[in-house]
N, C-alpha and C. Protein backbone atom coordinates (compact mmCIF):
# COMPACT_ATOMS: atom_id res chain seq x y z
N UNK A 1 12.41 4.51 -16.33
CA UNK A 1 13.69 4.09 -15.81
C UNK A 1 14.78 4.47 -16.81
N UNK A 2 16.27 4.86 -15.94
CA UNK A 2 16.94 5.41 -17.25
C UNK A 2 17.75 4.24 -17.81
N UNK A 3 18.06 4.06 -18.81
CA UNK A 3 18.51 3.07 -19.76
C UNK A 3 20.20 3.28 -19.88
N UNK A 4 20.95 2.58 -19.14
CA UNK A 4 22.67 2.69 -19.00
C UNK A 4 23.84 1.73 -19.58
N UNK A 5 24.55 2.27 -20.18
CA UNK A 5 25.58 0.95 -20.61
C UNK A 5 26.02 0.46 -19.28
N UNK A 6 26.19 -0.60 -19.74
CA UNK A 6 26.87 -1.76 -18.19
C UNK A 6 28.40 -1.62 -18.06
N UNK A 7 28.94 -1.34 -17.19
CA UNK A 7 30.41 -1.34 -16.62
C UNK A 7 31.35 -2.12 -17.10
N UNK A 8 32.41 -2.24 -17.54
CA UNK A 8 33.55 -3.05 -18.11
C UNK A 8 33.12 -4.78 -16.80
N UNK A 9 33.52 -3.86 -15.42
CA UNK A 9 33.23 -4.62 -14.21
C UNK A 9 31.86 -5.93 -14.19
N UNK A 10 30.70 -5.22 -14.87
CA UNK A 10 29.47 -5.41 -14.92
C UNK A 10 29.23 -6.15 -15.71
N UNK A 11 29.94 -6.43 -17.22
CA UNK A 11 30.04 -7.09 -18.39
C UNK A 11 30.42 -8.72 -17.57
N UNK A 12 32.09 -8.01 -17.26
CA UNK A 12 33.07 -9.13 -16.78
C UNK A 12 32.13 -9.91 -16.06
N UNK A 13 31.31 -9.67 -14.79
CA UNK A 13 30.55 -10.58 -14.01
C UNK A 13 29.04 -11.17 -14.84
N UNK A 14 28.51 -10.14 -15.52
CA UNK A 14 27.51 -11.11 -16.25
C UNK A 14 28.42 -12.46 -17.21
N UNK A 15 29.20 -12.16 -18.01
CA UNK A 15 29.97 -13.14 -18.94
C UNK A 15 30.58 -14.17 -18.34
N UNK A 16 30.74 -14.07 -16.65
CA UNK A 16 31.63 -15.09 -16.33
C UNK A 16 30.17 -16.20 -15.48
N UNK A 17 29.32 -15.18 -14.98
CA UNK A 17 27.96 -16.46 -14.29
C UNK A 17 27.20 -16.82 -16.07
N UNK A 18 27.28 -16.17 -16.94
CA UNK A 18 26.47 -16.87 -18.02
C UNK A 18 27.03 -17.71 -18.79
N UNK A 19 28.52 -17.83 -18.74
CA UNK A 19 29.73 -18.50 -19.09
C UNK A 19 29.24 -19.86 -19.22
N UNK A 20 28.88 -20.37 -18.25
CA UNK A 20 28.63 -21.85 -18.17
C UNK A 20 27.10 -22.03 -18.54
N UNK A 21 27.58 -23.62 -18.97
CA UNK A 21 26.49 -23.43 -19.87
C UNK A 21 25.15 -24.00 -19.34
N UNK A 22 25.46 -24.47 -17.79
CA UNK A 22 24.27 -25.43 -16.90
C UNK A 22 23.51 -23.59 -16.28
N UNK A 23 24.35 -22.74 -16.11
CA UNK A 23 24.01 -21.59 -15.46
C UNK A 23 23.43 -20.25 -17.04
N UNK A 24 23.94 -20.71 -18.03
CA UNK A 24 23.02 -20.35 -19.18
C UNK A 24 21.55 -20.98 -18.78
N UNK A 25 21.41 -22.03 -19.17
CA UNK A 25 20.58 -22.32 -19.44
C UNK A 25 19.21 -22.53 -18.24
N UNK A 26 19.72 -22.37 -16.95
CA UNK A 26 19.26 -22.21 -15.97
C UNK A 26 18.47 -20.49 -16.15
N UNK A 27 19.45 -19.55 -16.36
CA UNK A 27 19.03 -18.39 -16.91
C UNK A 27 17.87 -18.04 -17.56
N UNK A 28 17.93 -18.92 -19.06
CA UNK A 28 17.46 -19.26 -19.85
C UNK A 28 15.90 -19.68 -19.85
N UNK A 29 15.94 -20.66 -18.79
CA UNK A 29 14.72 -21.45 -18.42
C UNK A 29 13.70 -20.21 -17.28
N UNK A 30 14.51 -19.77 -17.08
CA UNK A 30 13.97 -18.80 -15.84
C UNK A 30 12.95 -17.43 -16.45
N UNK A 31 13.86 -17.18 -17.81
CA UNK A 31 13.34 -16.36 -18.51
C UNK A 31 12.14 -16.97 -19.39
N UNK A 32 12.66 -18.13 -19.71
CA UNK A 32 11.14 -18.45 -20.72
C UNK A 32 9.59 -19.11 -19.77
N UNK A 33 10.18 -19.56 -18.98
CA UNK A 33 9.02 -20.02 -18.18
C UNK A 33 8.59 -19.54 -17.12
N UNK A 34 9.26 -18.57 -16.45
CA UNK A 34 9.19 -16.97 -14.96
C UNK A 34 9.33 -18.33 -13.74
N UNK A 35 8.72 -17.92 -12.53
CA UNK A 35 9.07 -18.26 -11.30
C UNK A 35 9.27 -19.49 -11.43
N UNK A 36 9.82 -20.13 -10.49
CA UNK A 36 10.11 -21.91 -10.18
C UNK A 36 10.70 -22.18 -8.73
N UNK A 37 10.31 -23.21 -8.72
CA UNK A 37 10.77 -23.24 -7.17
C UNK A 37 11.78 -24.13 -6.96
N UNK A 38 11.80 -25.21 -7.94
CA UNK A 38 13.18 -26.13 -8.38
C UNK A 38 14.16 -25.70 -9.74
N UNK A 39 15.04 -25.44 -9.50
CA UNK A 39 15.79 -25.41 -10.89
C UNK A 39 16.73 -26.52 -11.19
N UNK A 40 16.72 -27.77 -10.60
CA UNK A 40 17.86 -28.82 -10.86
C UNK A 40 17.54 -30.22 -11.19
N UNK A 41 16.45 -30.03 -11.29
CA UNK A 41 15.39 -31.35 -11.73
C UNK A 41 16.38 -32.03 -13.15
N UNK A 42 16.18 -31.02 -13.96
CA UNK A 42 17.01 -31.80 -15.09
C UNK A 42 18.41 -31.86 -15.66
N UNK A 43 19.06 -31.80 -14.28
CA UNK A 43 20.94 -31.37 -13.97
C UNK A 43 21.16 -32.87 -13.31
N UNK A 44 22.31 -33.31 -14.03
CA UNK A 44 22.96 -34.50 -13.51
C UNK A 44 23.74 -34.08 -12.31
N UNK A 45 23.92 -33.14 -11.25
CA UNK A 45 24.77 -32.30 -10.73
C UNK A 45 24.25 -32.60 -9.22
N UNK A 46 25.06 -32.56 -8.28
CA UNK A 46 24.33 -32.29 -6.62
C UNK A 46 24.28 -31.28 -6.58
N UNK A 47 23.26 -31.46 -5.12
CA UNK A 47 22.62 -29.78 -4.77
C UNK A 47 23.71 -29.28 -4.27
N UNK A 48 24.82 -29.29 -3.82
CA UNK A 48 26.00 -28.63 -3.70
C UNK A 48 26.29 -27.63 -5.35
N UNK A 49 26.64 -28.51 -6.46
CA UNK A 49 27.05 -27.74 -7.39
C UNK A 49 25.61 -26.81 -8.12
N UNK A 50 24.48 -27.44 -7.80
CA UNK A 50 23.48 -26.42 -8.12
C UNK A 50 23.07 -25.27 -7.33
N UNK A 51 23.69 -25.12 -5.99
CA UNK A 51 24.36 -23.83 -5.33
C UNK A 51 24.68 -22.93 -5.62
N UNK A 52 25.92 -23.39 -6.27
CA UNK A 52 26.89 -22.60 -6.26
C UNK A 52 26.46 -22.21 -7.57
N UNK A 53 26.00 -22.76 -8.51
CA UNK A 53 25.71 -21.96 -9.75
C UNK A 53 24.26 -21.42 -9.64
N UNK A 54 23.19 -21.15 -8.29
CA UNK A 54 22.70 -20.46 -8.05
C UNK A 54 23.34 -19.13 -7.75
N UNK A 55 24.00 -19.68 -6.53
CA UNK A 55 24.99 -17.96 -6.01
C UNK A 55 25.81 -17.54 -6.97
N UNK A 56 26.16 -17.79 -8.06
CA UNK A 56 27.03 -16.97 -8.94
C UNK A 56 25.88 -16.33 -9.94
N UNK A 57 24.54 -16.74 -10.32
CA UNK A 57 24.05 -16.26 -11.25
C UNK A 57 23.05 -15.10 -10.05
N UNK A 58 22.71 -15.28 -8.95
CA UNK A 58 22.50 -14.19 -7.80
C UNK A 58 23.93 -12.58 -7.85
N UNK A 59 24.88 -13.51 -7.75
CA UNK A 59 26.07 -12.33 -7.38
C UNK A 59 25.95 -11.77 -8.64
N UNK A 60 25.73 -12.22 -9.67
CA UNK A 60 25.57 -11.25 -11.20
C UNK A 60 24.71 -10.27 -10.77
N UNK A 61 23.82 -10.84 -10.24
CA UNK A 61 22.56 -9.95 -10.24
C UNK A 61 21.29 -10.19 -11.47
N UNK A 62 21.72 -11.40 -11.65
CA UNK A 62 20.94 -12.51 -12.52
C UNK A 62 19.53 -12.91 -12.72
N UNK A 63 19.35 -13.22 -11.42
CA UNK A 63 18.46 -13.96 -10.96
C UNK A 63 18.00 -13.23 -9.33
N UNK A 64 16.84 -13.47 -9.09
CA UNK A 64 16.33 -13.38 -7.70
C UNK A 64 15.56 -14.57 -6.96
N UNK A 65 16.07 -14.78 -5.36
CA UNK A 65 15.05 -15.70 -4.69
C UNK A 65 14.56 -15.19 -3.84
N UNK A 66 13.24 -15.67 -3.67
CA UNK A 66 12.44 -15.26 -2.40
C UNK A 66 11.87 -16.61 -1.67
N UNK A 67 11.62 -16.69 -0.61
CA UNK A 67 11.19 -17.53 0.38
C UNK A 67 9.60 -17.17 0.83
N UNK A 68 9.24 -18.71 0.47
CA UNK A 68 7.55 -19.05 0.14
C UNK A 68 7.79 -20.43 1.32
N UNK A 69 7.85 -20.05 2.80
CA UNK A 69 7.63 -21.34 3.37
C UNK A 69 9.22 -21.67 3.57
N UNK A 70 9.17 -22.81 3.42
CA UNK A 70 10.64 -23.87 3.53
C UNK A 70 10.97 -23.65 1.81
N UNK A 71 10.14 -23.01 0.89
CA UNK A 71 11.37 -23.32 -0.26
C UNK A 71 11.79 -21.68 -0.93
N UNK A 72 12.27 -22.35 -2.22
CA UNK A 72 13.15 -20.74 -2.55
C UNK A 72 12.00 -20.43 -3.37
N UNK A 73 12.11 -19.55 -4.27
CA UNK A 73 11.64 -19.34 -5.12
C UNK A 73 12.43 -18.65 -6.36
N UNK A 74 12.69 -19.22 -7.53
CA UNK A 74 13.88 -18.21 -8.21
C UNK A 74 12.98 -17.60 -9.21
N UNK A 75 13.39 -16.18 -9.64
CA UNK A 75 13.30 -15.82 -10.85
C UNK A 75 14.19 -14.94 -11.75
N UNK A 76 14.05 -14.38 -12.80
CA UNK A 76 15.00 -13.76 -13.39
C UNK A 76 14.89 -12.12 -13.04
N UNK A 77 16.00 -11.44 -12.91
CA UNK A 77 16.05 -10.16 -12.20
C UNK A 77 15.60 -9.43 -13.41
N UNK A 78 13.93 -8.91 -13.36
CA UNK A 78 13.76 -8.33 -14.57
C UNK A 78 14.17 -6.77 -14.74
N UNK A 79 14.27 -6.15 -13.31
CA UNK A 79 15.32 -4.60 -13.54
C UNK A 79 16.05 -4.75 -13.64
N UNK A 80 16.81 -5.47 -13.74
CA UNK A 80 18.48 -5.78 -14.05
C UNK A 80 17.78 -5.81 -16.02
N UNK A 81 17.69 -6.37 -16.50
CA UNK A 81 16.67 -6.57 -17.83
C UNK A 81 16.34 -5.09 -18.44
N UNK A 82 15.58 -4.44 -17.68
CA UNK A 82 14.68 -3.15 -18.33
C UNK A 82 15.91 -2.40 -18.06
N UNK A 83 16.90 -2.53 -17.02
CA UNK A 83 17.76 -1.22 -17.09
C UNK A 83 18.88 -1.25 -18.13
N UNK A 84 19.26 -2.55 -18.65
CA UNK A 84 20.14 -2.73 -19.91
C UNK A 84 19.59 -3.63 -20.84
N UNK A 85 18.73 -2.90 -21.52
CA UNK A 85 17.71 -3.74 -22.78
C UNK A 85 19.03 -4.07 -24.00
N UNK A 86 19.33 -2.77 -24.09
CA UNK A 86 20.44 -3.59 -25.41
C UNK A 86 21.30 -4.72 -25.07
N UNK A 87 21.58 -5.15 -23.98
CA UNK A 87 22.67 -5.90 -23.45
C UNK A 87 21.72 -7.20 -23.48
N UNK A 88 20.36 -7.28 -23.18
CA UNK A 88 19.79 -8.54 -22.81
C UNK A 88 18.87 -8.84 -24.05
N UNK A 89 18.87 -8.05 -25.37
CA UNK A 89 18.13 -8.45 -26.35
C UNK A 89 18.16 -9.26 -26.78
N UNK A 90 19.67 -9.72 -26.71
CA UNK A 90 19.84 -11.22 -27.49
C UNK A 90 19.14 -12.92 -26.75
N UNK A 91 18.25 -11.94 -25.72
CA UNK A 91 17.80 -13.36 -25.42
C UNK A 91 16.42 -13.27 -25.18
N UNK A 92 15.53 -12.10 -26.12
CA UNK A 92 14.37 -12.25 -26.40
C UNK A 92 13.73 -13.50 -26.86
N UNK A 93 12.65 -13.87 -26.03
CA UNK A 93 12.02 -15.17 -26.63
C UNK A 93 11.07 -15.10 -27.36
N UNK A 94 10.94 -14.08 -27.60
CA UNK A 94 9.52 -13.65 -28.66
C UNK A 94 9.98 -14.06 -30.35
């Protein structure tokens, strides 16, 4: 796969869904632990605002869900990952 700097555009929208820090760390969790089917278990927040900071870390191109039944399934968009490694190094968990 070829390896590309990310767009001024592309920056702006990753920096503004990773901005916050319930949608960091949602990120975060997605990456260290892979699929899940709840992400709001440990958010003081309604499922309204855990929505919407689903669909903004989706519109990044963040995250992915798939449908297993009646639920979601989220994980972290790992070609989004392999296609800008320098951009996402800083959140190697190794």
């Amino acid at each position: 796969m070829e390896k590309k700097n990310l767009t001024t555009d592309q920056l702006l929208l990753l920096f503004q869904a990773l901005g916050d820090p319930i949608r960091l760390d949602i990120f975060l969790c997605l990456l260290q632990k892979g699929e899940r089917r709840v992400v709001c278990d440990s958010y003081d927040i309604s499922k309204s605002t855990m929505s919407h900071h689903i669909k903004l870390l989706r519109e990044a191109d963040l995250i992915t869900v798939r449908k297993e039944g009646t639920s979601h399934i989220y994980s972290v968009n790992h070609v989004l990952l392999e296609k800008y490694p320098a951009f996402f190094s800083v959140f190697k968990t190794e």
